[in-house]
PDB file of N, CA and C in Angstrom:
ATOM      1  N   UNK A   1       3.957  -3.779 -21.683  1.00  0.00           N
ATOM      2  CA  UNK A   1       4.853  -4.740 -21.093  1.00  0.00           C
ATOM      3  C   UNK A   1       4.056  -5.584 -20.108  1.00  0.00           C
ATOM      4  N   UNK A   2       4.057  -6.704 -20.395  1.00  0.00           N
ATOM      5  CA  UNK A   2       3.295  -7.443 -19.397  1.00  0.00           C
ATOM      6  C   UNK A   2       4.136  -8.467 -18.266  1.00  0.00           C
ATOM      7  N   UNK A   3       3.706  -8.339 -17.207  1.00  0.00           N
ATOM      8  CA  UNK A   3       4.687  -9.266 -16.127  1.00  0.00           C
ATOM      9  C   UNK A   3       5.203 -10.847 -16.991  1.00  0.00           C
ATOM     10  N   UNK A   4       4.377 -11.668 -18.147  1.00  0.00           N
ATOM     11  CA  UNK A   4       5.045 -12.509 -18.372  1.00  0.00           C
ATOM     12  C   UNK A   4       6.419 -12.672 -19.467  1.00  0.00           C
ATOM     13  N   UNK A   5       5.914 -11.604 -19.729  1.00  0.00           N
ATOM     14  CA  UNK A   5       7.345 -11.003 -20.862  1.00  0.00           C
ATOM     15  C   UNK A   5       8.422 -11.118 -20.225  1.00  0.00           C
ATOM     16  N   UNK A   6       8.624 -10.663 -19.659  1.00  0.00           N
ATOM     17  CA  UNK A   6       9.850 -10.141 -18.309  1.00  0.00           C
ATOM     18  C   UNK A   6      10.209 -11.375 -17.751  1.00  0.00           C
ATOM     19  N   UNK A   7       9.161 -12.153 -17.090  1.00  0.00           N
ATOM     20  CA  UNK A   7       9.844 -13.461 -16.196  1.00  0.00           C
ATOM     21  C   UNK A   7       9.358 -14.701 -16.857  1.00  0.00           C
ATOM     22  N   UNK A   8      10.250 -15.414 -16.836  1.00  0.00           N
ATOM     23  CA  UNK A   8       9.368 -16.781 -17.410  1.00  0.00           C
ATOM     24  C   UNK A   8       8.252 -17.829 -16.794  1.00  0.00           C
ATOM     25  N   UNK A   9       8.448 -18.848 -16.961  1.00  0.00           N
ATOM     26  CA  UNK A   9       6.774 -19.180 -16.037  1.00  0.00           C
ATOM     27  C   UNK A   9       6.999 -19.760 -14.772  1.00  0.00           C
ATOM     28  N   UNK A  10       8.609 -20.367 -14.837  1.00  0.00           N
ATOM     29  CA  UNK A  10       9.177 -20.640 -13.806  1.00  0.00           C
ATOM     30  C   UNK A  10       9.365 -19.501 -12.724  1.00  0.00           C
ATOM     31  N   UNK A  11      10.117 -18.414 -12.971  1.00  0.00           N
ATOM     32  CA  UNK A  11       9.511 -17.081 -12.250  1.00  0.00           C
ATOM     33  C   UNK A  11       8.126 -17.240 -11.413  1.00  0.00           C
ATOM     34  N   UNK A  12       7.236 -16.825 -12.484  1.00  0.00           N
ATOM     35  CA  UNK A  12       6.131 -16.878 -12.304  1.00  0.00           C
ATOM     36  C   UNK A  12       5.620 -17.238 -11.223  1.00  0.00           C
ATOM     37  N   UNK A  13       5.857 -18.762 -11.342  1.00  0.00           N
ATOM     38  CA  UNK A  13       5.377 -19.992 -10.176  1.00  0.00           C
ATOM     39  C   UNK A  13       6.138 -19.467  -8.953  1.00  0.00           C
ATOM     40  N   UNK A  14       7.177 -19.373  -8.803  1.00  0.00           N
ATOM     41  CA  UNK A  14       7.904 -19.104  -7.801  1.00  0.00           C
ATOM     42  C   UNK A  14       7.387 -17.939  -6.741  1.00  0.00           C
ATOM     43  N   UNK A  15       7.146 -16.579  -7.727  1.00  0.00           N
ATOM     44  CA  UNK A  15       6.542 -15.454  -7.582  1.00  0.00           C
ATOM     45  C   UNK A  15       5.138 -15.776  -6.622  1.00  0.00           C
ATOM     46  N   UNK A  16       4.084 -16.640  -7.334  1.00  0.00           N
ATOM     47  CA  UNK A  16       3.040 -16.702  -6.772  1.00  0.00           C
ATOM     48  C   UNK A  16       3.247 -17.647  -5.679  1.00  0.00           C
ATOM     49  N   UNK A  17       4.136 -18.618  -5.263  1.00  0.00           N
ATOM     50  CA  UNK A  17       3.943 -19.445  -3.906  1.00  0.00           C
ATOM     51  C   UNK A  17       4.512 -18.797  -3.092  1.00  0.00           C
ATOM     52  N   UNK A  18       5.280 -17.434  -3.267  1.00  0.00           N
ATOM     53  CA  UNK A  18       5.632 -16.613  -2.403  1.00  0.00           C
ATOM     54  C   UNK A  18       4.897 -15.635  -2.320  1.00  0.00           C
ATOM     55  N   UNK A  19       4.102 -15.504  -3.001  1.00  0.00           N
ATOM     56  CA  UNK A  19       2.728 -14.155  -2.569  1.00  0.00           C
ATOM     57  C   UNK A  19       1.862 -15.095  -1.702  1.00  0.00           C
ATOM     58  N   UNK A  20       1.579 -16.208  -1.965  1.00  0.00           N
ATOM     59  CA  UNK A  20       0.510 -17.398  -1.119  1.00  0.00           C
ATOM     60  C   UNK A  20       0.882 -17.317  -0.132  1.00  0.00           C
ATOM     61  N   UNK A  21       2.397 -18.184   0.266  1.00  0.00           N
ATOM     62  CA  UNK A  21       2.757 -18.165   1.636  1.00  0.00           C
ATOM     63  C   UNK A  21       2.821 -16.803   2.402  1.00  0.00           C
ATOM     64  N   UNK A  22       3.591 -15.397   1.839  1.00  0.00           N
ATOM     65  CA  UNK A  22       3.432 -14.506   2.866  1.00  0.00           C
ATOM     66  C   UNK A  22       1.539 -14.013   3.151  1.00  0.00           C
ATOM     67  N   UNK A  23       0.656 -13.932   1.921  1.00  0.00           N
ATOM     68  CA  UNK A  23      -0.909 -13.421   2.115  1.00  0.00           C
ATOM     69  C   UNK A  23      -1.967 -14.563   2.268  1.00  0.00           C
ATOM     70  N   UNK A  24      -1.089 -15.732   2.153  1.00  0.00           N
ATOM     71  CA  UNK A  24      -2.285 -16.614   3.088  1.00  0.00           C
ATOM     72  C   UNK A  24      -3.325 -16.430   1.822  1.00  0.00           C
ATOM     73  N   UNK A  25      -4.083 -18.028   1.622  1.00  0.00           N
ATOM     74  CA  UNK A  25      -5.286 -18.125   0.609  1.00  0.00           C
ATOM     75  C   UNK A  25      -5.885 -17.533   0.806  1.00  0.00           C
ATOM     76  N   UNK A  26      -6.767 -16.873   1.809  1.00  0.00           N
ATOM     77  CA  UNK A  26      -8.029 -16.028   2.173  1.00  0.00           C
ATOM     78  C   UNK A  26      -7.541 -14.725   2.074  1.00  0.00           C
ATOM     79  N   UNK A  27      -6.394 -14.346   1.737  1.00  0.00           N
ATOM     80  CA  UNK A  27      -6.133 -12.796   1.233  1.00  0.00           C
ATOM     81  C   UNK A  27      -5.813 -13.007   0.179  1.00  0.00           C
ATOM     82  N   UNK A  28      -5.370 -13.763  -0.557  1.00  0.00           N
ATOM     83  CA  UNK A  28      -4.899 -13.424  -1.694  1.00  0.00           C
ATOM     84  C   UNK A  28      -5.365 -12.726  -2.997  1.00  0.00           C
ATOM     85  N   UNK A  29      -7.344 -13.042  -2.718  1.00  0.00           N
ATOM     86  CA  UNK A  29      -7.754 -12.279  -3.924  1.00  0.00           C
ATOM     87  C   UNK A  29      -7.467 -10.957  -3.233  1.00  0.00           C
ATOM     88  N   UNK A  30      -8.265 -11.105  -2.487  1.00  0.00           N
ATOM     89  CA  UNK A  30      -8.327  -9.364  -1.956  1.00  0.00           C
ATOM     90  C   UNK A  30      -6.597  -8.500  -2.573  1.00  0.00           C
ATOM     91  N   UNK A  31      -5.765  -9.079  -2.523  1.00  0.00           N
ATOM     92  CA  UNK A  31      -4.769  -8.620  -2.888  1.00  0.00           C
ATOM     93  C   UNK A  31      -4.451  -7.835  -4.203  1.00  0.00           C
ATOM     94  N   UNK A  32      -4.947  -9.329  -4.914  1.00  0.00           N
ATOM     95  CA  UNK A  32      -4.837  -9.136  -6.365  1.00  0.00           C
ATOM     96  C   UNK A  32      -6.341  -8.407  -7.044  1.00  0.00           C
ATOM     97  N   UNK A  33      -6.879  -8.227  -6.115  1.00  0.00           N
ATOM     98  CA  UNK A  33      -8.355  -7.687  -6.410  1.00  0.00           C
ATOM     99  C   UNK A  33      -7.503  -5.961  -6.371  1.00  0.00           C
ATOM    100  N   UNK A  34      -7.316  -5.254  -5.520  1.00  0.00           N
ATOM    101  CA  UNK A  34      -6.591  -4.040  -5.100  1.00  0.00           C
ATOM    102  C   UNK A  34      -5.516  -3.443  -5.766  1.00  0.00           C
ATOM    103  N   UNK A  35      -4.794  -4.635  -6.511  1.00  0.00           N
ATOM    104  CA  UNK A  35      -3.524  -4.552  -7.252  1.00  0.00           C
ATOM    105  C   UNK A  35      -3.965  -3.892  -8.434  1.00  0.00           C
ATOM    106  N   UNK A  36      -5.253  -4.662  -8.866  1.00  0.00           N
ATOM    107  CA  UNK A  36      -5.912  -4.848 -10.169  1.00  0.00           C
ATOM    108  C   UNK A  36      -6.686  -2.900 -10.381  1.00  0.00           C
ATOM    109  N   UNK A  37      -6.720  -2.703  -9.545  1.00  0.00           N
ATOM    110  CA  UNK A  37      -7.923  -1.617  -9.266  1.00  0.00           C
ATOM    111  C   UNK A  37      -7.026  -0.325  -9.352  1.00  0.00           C
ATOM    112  N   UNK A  38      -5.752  -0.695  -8.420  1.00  0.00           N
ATOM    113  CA  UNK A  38      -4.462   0.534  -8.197  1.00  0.00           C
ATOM    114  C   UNK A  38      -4.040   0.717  -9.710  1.00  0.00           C
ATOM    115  N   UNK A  39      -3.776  -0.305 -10.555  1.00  0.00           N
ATOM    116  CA  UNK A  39      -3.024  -0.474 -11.705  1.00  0.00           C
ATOM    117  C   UNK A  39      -4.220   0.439 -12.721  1.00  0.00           C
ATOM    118  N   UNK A  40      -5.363   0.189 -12.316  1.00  0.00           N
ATOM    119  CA  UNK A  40      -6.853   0.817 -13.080  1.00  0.00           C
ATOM    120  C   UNK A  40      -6.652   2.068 -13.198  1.00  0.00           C
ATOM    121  N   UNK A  41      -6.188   2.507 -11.640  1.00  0.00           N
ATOM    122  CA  UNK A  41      -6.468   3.895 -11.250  1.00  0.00           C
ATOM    123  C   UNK A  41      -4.982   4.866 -11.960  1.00  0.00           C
ATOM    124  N   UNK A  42      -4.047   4.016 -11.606  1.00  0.00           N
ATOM    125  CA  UNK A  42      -2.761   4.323 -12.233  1.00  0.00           C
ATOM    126  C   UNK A  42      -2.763   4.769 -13.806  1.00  0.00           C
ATOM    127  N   UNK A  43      -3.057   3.827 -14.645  1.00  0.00           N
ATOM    128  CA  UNK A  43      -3.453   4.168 -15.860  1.00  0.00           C
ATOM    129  C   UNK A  43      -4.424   5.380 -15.953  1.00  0.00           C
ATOM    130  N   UNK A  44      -5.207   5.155 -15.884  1.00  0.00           N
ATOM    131  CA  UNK A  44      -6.200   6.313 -16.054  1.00  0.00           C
ATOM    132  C   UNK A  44      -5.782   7.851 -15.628  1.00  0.00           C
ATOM    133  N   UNK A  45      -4.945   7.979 -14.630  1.00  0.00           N
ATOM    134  CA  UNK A  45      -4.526   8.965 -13.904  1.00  0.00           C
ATOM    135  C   UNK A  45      -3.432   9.706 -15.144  1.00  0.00           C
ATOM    136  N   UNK A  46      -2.682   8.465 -15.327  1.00  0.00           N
ATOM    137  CA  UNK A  46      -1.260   8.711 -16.584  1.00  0.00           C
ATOM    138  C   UNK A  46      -2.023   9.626 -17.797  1.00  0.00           C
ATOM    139  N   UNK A  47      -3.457   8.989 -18.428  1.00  0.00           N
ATOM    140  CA  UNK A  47      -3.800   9.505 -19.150  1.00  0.00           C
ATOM    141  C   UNK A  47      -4.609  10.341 -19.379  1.00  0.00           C
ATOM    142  N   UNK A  48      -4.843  11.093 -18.348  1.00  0.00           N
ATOM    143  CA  UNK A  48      -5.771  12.057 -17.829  1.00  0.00           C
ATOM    144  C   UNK A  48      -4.450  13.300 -17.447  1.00  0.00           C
ATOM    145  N   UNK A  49      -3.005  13.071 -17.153  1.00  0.00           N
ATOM    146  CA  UNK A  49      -2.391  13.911 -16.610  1.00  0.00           C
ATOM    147  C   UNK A  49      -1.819  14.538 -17.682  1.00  0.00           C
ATOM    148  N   UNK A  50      -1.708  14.543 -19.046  1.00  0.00           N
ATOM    149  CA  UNK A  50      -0.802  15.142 -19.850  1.00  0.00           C
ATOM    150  C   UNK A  50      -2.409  16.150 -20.351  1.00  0.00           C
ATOM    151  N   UNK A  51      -3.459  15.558 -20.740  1.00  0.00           N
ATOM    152  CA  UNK A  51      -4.715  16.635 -20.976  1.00  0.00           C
ATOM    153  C   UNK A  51      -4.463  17.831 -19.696  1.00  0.00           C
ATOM    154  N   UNK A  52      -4.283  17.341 -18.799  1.00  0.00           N
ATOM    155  CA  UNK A  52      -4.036  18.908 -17.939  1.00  0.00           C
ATOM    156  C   UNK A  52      -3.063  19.972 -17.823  1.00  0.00           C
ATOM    157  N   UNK A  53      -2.163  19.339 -18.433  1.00  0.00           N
ATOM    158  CA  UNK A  53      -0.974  19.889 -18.696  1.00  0.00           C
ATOM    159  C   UNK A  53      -0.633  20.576 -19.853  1.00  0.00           C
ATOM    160  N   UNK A  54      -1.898  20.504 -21.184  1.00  0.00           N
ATOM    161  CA  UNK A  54      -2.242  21.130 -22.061  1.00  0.00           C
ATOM    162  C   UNK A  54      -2.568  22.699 -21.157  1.00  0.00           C
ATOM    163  N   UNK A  55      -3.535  22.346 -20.381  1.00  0.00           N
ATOM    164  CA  UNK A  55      -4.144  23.553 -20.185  1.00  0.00           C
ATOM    165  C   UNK A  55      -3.786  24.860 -19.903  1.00  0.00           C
ATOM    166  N   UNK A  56      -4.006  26.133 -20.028  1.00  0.00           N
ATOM    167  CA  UNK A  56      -3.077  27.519 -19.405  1.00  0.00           C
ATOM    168  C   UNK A  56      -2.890  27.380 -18.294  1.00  0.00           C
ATOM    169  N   UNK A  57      -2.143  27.426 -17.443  1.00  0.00           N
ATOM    170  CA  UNK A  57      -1.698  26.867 -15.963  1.00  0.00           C
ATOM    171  C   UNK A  57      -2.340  28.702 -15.535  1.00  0.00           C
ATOM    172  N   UNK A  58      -3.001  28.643 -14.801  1.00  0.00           N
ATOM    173  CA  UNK A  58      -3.975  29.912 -13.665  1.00  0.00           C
ATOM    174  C   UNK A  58      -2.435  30.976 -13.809  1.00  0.00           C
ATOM    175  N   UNK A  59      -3.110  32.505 -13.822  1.00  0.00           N
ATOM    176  CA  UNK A  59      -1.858  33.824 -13.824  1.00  0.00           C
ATOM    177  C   UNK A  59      -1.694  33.372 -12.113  1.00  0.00           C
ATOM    178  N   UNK A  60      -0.577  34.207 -11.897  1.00  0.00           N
ATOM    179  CA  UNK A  60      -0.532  34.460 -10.646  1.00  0.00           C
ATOM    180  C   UNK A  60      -1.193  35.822  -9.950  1.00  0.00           C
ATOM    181  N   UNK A  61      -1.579  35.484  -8.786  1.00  0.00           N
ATOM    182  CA  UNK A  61      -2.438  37.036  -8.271  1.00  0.00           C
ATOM    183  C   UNK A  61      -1.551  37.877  -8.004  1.00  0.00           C
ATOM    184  N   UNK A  62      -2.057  39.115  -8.250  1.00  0.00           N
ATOM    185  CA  UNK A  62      -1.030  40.357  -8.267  1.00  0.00           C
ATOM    186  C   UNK A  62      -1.470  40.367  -6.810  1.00  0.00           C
ATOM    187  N   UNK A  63      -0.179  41.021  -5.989  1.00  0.00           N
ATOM    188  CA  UNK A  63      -0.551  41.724  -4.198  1.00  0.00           C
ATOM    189  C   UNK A  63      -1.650  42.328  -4.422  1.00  0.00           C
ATOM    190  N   UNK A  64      -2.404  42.078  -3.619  1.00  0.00           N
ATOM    191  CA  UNK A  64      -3.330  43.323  -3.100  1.00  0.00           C
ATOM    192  C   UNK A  64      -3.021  44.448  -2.332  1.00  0.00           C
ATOM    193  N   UNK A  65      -3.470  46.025  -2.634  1.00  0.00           N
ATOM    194  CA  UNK A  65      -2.701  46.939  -1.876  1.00  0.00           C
ATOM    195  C   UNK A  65      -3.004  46.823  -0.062  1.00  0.00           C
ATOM    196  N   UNK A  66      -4.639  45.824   0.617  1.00  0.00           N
ATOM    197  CA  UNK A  66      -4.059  45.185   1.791  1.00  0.00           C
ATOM    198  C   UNK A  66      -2.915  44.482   2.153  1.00  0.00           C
ATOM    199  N   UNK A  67      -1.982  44.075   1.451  1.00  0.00           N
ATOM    200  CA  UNK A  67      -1.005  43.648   1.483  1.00  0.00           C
ATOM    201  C   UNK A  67       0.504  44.712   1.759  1.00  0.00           C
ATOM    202  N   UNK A  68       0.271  45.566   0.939  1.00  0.00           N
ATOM    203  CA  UNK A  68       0.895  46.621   0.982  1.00  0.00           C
ATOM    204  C   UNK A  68       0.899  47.587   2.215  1.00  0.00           C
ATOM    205  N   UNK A  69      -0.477  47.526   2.680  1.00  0.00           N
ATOM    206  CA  UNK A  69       0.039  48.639   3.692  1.00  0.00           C
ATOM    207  C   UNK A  69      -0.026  47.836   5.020  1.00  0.00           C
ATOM    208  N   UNK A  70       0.336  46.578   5.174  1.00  0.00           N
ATOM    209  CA  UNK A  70       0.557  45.955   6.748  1.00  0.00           C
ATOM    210  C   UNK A  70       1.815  46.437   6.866  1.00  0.00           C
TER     211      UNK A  70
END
């Protein structure tokens, strides 16, 4: 699904002179630089999380009998 699917270009425009005006030109990459990187990390994370979830999830530790005699 990509953001232009969803909104049209009029959207769009609207969208970005309101990211300009609140982050100001001299932030704005940085913004979309971070956005770009989170969305990187996001993905990758999604598809890295179901391979772990394959895995035997660890037994649980039985008490130890130090446990037992406090």
């Amino acid at each position: 699904m990509v953001l232009a699917d969803v909104l049209g270009p009029f959207d769009l425009i609207v969208v970005l002179i309101v990211a300009l005006l609140i982050f100001g030109g001299s932030k704005l990459p940085k913004v979309a630089r971070s956005l770009g990187t989170a969305t990187q990390e996001f993905k990758r994370g999604a598809q890295e999380g179901p391979k772990r979830t394959t895995s035997e999830p660890p037994s649980p530790e039985s008490p130890s009998s130090d446990d037992a005699s406090s």
